[in-house]
N, C-alpha and C. Protein backbone atom coordinates (compact mmCIF):
# COMPACT_ATOMS: atom_id res chain seq x y z
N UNK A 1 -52.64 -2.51 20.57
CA UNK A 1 -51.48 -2.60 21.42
C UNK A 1 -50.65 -3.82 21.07
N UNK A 2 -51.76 -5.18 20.56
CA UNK A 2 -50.87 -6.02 20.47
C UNK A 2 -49.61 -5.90 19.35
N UNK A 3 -50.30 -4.89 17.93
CA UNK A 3 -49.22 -4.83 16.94
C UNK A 3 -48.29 -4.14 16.77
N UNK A 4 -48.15 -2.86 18.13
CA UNK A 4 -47.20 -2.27 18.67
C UNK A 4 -46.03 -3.65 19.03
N UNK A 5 -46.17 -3.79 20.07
CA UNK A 5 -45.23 -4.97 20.86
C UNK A 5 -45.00 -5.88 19.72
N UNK A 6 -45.60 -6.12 18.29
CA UNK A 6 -45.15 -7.09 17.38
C UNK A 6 -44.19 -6.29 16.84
N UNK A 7 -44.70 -5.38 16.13
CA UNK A 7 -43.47 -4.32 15.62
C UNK A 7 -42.39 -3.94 16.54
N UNK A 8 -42.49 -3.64 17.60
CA UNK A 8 -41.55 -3.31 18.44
C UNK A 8 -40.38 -4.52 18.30
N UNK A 9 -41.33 -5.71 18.60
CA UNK A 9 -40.43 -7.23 18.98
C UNK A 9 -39.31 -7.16 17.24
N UNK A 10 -40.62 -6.73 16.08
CA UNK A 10 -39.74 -7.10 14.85
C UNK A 10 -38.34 -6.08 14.30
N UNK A 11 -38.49 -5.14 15.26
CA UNK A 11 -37.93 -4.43 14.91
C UNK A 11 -35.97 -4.79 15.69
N UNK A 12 -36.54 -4.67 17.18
CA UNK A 12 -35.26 -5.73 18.10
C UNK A 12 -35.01 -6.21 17.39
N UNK A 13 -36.00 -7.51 16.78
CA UNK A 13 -34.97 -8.74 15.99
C UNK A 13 -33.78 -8.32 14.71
N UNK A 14 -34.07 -7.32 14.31
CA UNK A 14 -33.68 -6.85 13.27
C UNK A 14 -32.34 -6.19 13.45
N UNK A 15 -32.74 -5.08 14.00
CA UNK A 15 -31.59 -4.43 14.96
C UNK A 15 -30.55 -5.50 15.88
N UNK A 16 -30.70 -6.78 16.74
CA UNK A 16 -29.86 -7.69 17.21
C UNK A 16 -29.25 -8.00 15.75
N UNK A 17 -30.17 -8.81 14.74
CA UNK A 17 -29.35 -9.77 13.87
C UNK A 17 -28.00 -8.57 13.11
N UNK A 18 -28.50 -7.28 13.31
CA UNK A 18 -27.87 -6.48 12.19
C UNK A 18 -26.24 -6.54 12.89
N UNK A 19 -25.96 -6.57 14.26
CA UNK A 19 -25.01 -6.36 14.76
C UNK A 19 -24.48 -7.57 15.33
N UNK A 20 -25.52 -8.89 15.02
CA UNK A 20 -24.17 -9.88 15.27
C UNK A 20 -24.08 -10.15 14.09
N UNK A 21 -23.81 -9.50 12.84
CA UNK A 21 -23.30 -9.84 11.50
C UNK A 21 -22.25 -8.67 11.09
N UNK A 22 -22.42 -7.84 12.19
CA UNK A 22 -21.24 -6.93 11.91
C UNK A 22 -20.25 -7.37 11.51
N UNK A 23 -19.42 -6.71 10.46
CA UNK A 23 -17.80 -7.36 10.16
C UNK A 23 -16.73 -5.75 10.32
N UNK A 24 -17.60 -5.44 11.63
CA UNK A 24 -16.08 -4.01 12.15
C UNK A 24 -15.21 -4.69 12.23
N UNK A 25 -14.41 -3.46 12.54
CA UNK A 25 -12.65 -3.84 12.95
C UNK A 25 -12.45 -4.87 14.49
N UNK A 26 -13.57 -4.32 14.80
CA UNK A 26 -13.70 -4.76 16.29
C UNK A 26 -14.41 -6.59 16.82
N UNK A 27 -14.78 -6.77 15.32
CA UNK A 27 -14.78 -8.09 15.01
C UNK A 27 -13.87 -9.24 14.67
N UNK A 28 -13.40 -10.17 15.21
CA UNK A 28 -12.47 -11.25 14.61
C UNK A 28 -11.68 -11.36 13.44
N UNK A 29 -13.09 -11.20 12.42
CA UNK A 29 -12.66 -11.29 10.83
C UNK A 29 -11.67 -10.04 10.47
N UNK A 30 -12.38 -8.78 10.98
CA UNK A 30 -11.69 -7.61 10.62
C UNK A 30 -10.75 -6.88 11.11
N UNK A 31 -9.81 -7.49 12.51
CA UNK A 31 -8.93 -7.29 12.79
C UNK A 31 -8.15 -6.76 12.24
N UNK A 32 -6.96 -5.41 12.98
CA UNK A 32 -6.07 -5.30 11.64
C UNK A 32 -4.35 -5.56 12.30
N UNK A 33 -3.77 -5.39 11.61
CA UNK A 33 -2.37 -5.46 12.15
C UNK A 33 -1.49 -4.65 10.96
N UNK A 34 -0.21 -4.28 11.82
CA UNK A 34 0.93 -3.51 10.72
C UNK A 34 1.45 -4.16 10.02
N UNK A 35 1.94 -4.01 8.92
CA UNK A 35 3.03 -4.40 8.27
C UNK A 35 3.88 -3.66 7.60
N UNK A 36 4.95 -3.78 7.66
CA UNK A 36 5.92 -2.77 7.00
C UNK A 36 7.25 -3.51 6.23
N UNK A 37 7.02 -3.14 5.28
CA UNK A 37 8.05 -3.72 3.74
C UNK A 37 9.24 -2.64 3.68
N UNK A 38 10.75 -3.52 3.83
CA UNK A 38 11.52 -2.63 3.90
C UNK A 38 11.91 -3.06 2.78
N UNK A 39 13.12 -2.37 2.43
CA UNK A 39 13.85 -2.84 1.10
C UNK A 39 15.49 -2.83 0.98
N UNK A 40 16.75 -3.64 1.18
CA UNK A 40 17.83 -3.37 0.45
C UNK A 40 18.19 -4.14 -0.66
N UNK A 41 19.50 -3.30 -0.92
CA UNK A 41 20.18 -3.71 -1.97
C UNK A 41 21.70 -4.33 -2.16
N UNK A 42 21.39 -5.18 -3.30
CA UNK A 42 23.10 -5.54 -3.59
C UNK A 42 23.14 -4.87 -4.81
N UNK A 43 23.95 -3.50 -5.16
CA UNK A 43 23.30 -3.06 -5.99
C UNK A 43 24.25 -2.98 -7.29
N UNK A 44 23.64 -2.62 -8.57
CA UNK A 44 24.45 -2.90 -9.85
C UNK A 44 25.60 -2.30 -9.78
N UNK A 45 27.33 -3.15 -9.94
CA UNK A 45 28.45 -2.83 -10.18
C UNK A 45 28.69 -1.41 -11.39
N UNK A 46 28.00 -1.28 -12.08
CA UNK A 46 28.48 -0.53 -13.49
C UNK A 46 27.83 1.03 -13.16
N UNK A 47 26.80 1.27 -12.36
CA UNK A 47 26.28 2.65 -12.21
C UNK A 47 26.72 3.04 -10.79
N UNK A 48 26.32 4.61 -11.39
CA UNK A 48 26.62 5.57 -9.33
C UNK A 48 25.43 5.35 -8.96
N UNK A 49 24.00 5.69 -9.86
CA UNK A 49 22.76 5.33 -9.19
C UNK A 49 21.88 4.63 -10.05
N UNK A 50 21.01 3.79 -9.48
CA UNK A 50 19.71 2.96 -9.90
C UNK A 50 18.27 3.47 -9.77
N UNK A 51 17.68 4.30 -10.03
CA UNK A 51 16.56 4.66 -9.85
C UNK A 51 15.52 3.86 -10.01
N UNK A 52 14.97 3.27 -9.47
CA UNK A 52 13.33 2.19 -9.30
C UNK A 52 11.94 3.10 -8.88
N UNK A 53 10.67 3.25 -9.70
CA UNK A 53 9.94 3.78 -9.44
C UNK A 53 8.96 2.86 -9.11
N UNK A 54 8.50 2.07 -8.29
CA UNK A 54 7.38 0.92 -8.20
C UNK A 54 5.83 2.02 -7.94
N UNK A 55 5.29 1.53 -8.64
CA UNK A 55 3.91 1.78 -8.76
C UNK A 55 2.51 1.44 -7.86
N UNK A 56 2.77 0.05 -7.20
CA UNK A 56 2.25 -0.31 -6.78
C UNK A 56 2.94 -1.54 -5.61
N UNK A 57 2.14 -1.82 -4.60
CA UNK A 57 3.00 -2.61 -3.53
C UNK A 57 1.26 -3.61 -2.65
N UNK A 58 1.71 -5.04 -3.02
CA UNK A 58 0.36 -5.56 -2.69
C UNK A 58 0.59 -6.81 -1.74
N UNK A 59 -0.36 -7.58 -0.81
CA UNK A 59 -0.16 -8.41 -0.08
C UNK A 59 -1.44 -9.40 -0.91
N UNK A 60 -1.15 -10.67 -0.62
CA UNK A 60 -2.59 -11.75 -0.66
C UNK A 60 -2.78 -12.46 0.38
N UNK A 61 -3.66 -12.35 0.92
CA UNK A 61 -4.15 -13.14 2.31
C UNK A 61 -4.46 -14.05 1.25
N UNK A 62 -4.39 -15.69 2.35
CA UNK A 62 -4.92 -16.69 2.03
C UNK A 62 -6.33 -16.69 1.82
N UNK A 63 -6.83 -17.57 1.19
CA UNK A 63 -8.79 -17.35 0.54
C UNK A 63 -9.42 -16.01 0.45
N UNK A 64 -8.66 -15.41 0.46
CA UNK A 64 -8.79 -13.74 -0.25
C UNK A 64 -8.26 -12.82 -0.94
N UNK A 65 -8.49 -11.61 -1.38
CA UNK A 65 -8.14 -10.85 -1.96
C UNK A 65 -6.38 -10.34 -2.31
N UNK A 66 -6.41 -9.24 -3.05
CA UNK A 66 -4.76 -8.85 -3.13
C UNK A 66 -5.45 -7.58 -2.18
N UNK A 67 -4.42 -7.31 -1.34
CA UNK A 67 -4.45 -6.45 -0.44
C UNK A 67 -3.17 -5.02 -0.63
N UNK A 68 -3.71 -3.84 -0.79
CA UNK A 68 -2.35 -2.98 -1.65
C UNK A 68 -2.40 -2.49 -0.04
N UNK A 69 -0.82 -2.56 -0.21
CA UNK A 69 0.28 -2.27 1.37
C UNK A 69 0.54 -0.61 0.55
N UNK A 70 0.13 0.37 1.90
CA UNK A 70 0.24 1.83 1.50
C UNK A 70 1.87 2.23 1.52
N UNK A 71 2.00 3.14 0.66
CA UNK A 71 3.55 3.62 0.53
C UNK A 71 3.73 4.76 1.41
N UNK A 72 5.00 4.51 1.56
CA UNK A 72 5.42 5.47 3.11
C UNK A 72 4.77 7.17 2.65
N UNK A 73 3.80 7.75 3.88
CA UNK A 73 3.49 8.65 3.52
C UNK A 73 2.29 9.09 2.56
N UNK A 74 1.92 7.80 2.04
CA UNK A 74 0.41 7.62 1.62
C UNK A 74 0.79 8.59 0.15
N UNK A 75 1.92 8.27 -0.58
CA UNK A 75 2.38 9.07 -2.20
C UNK A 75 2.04 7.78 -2.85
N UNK A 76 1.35 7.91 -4.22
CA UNK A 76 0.73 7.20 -5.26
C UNK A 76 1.78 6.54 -5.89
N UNK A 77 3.62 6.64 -5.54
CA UNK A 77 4.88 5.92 -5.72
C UNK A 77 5.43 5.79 -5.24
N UNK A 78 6.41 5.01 -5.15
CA UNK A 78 7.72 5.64 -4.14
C UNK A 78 8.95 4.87 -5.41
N UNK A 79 9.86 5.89 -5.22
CA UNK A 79 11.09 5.39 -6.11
C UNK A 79 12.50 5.63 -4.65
N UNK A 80 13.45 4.29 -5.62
CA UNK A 80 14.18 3.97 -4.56
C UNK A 80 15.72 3.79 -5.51
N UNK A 81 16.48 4.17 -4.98
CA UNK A 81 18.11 4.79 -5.15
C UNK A 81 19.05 3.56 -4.99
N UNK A 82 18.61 2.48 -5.51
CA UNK A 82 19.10 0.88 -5.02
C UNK A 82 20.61 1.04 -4.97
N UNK A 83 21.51 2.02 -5.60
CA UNK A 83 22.76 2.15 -5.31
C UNK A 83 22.99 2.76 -3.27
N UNK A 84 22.12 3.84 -3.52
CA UNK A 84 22.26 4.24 -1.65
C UNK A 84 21.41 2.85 -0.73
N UNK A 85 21.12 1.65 -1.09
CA UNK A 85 20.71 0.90 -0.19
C UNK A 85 21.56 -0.01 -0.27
N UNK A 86 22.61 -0.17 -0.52
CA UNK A 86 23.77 -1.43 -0.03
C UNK A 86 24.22 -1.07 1.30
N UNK A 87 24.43 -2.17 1.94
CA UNK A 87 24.24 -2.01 3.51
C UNK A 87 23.92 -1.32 4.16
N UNK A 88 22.25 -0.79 3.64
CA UNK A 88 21.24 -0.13 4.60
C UNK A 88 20.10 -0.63 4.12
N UNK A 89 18.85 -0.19 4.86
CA UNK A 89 17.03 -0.49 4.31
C UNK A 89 16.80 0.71 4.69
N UNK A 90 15.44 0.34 4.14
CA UNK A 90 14.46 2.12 3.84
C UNK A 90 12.98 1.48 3.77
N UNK A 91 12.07 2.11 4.06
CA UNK A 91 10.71 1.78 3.82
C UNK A 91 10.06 1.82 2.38
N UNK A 92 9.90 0.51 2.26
CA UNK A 92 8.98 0.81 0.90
C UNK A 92 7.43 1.04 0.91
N UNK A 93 6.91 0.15 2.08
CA UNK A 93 5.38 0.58 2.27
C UNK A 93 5.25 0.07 4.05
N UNK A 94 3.76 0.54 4.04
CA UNK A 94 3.69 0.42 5.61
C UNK A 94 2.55 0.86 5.82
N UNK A 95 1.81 0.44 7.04
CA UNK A 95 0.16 0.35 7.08
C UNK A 95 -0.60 -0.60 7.77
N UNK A 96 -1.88 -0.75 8.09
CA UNK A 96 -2.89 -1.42 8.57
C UNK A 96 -3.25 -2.45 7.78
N UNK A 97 -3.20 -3.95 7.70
CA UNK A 97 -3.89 -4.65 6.88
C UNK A 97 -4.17 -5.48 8.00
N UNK A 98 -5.34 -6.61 6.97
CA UNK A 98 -5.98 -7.07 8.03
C UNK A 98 -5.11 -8.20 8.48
N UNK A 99 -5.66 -8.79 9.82
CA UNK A 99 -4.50 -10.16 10.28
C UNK A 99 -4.85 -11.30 9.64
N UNK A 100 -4.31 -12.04 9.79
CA UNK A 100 -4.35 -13.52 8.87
C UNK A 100 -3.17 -13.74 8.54
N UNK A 101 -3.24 -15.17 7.62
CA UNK A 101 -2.64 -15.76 6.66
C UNK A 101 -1.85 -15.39 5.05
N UNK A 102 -0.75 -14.70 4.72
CA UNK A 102 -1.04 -14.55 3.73
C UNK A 102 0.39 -15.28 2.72
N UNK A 103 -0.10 -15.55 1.48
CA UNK A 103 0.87 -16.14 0.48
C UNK A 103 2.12 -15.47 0.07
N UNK A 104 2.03 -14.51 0.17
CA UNK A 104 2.92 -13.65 -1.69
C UNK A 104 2.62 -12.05 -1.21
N UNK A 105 3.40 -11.33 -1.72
CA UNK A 105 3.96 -10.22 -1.68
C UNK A 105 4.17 -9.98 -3.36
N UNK A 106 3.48 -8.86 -3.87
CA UNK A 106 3.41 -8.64 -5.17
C UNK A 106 3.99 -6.65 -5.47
N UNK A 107 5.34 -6.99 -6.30
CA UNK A 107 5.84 -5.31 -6.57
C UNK A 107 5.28 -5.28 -7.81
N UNK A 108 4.67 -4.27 -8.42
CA UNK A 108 4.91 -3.39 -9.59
C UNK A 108 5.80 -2.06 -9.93
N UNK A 109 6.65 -2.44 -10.90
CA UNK A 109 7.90 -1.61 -11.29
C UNK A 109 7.16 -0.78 -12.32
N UNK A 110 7.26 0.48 -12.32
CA UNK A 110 6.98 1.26 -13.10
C UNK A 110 7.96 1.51 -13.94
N UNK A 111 8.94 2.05 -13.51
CA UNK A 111 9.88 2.84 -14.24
C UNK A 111 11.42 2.55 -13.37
N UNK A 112 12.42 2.25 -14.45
CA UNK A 112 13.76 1.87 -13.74
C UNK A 112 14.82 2.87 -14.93
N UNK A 113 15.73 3.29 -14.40
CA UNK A 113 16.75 3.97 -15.03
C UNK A 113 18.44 3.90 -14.55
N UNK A 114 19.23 3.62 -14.94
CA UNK A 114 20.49 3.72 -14.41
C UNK A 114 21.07 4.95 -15.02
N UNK A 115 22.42 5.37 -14.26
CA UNK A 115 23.03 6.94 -14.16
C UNK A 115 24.37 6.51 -14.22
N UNK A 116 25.04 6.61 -15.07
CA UNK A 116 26.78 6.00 -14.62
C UNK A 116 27.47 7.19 -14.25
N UNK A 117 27.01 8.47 -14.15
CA UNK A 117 28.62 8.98 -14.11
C UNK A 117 28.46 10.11 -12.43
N UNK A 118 27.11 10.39 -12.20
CA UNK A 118 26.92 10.86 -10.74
C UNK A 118 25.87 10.08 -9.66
N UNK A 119 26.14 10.26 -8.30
CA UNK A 119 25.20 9.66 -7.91
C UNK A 119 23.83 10.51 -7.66
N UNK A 120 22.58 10.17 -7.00
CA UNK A 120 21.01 10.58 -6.75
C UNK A 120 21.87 11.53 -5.67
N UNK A 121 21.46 12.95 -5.04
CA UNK A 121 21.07 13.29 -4.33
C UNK A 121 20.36 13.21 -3.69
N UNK A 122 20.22 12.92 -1.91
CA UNK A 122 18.66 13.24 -1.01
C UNK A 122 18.57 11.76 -0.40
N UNK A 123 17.40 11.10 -0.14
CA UNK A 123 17.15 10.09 0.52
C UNK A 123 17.48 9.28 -0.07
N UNK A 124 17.32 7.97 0.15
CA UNK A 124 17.68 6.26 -0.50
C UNK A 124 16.34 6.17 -1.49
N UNK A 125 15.59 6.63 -0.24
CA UNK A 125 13.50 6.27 -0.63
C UNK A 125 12.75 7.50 -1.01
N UNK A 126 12.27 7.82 -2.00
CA UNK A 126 11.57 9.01 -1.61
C UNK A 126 10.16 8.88 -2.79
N UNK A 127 9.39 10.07 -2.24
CA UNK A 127 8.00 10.13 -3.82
C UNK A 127 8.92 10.47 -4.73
N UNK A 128 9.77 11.09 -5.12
CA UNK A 128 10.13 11.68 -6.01
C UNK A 128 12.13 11.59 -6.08
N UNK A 129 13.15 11.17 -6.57
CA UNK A 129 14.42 11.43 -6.44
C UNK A 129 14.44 12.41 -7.51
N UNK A 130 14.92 13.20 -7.89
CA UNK A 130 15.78 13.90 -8.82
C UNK A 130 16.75 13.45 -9.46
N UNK A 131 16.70 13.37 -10.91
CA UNK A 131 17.80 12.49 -11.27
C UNK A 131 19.22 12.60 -11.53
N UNK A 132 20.04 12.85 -11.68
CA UNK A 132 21.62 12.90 -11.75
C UNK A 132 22.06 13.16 -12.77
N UNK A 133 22.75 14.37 -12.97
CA UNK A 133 23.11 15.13 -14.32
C UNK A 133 24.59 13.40 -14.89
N UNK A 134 24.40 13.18 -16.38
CA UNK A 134 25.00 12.62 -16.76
C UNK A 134 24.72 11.48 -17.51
N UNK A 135 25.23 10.72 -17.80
CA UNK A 135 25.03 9.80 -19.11
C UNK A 135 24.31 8.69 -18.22
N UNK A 136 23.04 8.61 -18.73
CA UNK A 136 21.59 7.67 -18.13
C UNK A 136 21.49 6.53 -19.09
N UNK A 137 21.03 5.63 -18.94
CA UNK A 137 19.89 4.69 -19.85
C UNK A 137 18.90 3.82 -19.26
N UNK A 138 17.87 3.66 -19.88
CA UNK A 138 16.66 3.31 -19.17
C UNK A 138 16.81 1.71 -19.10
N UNK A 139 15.89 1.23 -18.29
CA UNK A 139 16.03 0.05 -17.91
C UNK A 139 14.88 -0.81 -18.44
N UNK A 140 14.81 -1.52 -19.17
CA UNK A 140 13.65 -1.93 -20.07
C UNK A 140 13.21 -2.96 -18.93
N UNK A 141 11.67 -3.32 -18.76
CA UNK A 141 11.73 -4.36 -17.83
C UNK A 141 10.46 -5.31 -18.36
N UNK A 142 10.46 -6.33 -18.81
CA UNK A 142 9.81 -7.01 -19.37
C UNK A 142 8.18 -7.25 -18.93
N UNK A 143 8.21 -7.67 -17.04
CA UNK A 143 6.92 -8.09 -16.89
C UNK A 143 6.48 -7.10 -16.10
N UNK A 144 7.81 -6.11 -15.30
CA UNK A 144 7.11 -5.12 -14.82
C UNK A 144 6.56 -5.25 -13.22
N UNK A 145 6.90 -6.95 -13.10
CA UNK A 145 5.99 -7.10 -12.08
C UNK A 145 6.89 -8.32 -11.08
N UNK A 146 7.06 -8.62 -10.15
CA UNK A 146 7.25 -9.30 -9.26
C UNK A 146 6.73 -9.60 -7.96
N UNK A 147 6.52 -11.57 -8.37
CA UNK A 147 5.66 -11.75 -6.97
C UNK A 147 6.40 -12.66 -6.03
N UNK A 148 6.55 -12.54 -4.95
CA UNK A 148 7.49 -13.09 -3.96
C UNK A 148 6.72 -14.02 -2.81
N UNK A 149 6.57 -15.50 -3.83
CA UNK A 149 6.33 -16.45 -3.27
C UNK A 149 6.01 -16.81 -1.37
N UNK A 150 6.05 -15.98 -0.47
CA UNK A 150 7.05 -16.23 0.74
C UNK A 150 5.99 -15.79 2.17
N UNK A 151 4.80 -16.94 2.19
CA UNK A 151 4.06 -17.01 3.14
C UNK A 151 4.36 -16.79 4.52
N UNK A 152 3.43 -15.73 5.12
CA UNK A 152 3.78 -14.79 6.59
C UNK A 152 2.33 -14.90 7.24
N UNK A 153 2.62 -14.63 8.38
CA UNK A 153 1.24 -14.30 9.54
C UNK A 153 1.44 -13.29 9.75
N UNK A 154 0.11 -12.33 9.69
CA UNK A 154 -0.02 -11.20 10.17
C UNK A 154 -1.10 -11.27 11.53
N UNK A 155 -0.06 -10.77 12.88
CA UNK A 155 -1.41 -11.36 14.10
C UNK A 155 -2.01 -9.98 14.41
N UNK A 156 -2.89 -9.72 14.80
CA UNK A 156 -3.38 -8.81 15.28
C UNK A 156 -3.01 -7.81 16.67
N UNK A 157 -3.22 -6.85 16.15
CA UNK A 157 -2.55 -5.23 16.96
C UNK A 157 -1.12 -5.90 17.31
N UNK A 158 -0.50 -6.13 15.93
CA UNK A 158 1.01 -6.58 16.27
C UNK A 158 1.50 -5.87 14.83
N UNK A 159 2.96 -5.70 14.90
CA UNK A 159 3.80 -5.44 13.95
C UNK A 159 4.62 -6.13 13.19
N UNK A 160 4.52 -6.65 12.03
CA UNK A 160 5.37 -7.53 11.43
C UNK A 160 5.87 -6.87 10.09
N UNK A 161 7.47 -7.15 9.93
CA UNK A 161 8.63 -6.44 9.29
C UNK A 161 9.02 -7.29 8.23
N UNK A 162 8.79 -6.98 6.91
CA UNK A 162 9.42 -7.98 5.76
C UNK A 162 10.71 -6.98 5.56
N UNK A 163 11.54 -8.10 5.10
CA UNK A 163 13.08 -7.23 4.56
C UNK A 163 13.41 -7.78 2.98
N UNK A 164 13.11 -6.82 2.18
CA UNK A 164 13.28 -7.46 0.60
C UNK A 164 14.96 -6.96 0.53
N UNK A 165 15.35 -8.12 -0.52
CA UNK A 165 16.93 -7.62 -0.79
C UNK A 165 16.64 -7.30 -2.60
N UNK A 166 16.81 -6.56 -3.17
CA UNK A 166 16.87 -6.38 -4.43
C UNK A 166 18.26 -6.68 -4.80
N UNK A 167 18.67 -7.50 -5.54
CA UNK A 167 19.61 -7.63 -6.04
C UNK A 167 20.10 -7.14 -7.63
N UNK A 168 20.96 -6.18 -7.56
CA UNK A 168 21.04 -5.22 -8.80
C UNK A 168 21.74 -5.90 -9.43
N UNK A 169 23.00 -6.75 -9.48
CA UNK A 169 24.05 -7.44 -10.17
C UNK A 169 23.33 -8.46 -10.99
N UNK A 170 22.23 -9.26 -10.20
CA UNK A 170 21.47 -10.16 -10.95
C UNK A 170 20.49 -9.67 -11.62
N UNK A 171 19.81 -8.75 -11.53
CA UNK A 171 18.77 -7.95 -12.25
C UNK A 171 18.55 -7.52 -13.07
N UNK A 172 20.26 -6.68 -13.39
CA UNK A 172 20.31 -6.04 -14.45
C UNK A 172 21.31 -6.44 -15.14
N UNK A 173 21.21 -6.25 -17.06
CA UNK A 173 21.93 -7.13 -17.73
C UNK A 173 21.85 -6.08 -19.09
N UNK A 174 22.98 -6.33 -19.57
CA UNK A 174 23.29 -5.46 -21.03
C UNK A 174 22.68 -6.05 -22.09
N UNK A 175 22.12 -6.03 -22.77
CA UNK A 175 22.15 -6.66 -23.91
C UNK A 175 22.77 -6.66 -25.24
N UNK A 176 22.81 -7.60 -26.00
CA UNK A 176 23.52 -7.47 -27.37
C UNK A 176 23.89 -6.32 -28.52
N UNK A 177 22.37 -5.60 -28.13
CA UNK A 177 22.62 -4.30 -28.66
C UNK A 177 22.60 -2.72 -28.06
N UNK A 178 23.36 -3.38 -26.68
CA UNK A 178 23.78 -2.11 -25.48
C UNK A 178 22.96 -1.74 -24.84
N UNK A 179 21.42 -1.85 -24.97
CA UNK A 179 20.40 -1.51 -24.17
C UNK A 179 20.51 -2.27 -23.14
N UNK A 180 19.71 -1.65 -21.74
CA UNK A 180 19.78 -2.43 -20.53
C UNK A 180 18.24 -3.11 -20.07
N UNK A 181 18.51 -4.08 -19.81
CA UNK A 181 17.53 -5.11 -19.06
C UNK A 181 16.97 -5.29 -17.83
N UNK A 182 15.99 -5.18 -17.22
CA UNK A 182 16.26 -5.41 -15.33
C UNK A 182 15.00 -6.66 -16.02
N UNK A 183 15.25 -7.64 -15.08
CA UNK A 183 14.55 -9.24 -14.79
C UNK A 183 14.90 -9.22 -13.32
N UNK A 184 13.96 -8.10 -12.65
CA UNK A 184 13.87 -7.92 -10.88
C UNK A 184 14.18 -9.02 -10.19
N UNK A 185 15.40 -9.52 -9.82
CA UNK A 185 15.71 -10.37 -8.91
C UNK A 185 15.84 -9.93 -7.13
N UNK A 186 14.38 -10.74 -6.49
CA UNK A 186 14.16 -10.23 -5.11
C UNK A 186 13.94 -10.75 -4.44
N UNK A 187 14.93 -11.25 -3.18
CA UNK A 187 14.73 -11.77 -2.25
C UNK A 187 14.20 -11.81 -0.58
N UNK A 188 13.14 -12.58 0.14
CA UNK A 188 12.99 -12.25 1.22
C UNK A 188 13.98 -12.67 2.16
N UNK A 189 14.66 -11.88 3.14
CA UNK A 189 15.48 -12.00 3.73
C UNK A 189 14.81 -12.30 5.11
N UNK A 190 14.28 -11.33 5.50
CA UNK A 190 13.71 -12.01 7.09
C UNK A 190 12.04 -11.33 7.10
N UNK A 191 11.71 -11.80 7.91
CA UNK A 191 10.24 -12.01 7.89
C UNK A 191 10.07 -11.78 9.97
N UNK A 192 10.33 -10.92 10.32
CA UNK A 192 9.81 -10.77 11.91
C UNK A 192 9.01 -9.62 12.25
């Protein structure tokens, strides 16, 4: 009997320690909160449309990880019509991450194209735009990647709104031998 009640006792202990080491949602650490990344534009003078395909969309909490912020609708891209976002925004991603501290906001550009002679049909934002019958050229982009310096709190079961401005005039650039350039120039505008 006595090694019943030992086992019994070792077993409690086991079972207590297992659940005050929990790291649920329902724990401190694992709290989550929204965030949602919008996006406008000042967008390039010389085209009707800008097509941006970003690949990827990421957050960094402080003393942790890169955290990937889901794209509207949970699509593996989202491409965005930076000519239809001058004086408007659109969602670029949006989702549950956890609360905390975090540094930087990180885009990956997949694929960029300009259209001079029609504009995109359909949304600003979408998985997919269709592209615009007419004289195109692609947008070469060197690193592909942009990280936006611009430390935020995320508090828990709360909503917090980044507003990126892409700026197309500064971004994009001709080069010497007519091909086009984007060097993603992006700014955080408000942070509430």
């Amino acid at each position: 009997m006595r090694r019943i009640a030992l086992l019994v006792l070792a077993i409690a202990t086991i079972v207590v320690g297992t659940f005050a080491c929990d790291d649920s949602p329902s724990s401190p650490s694992g709290q989550a909160a929204t965030f949602n990344l919008r996006i406008t534009d000042s967008p390039f003078s010389d085209a009707r449309a800008v097509l941006v395909t970003f690949s990827e969309v990421t957050a960094h909490r402080s003393e942790s990880a890169w955290t990937t912020i889901p794209f509207a609708g949970g699509a593996p891209s989202r491409t965005c019509d930076l000519k239809k976002l001058e004086g408007s925004e659109d969602i670029l991603g949006a989702g549950p991450l956890p609360a905390g501290d975090y540094t930087q906001v990180r885009l990956v550009v997949q694929s960029a194209r300009l259209y001079f002679e029609n504009p995109s049909v359909g949304p600003a934002c979408a998985t997919a735009i269709a592209a615009p019958a007419g004289r195109m050229a692609d947008l070469r982009i060197p690193s592909g990647e942009v990280k936006l310096n611009r430390g935020f709190k995320l508090e828990t079961d709360a909503t917090t709104t980044m507003l990126l401005d892409f700026d197309g005039d500064r971004s994009i650039h001709q080069t010497g031998n007519g091909t086009y350039m984007m060097s993603p120039v992006i700014g955080v505008v408000r942070v509430n």
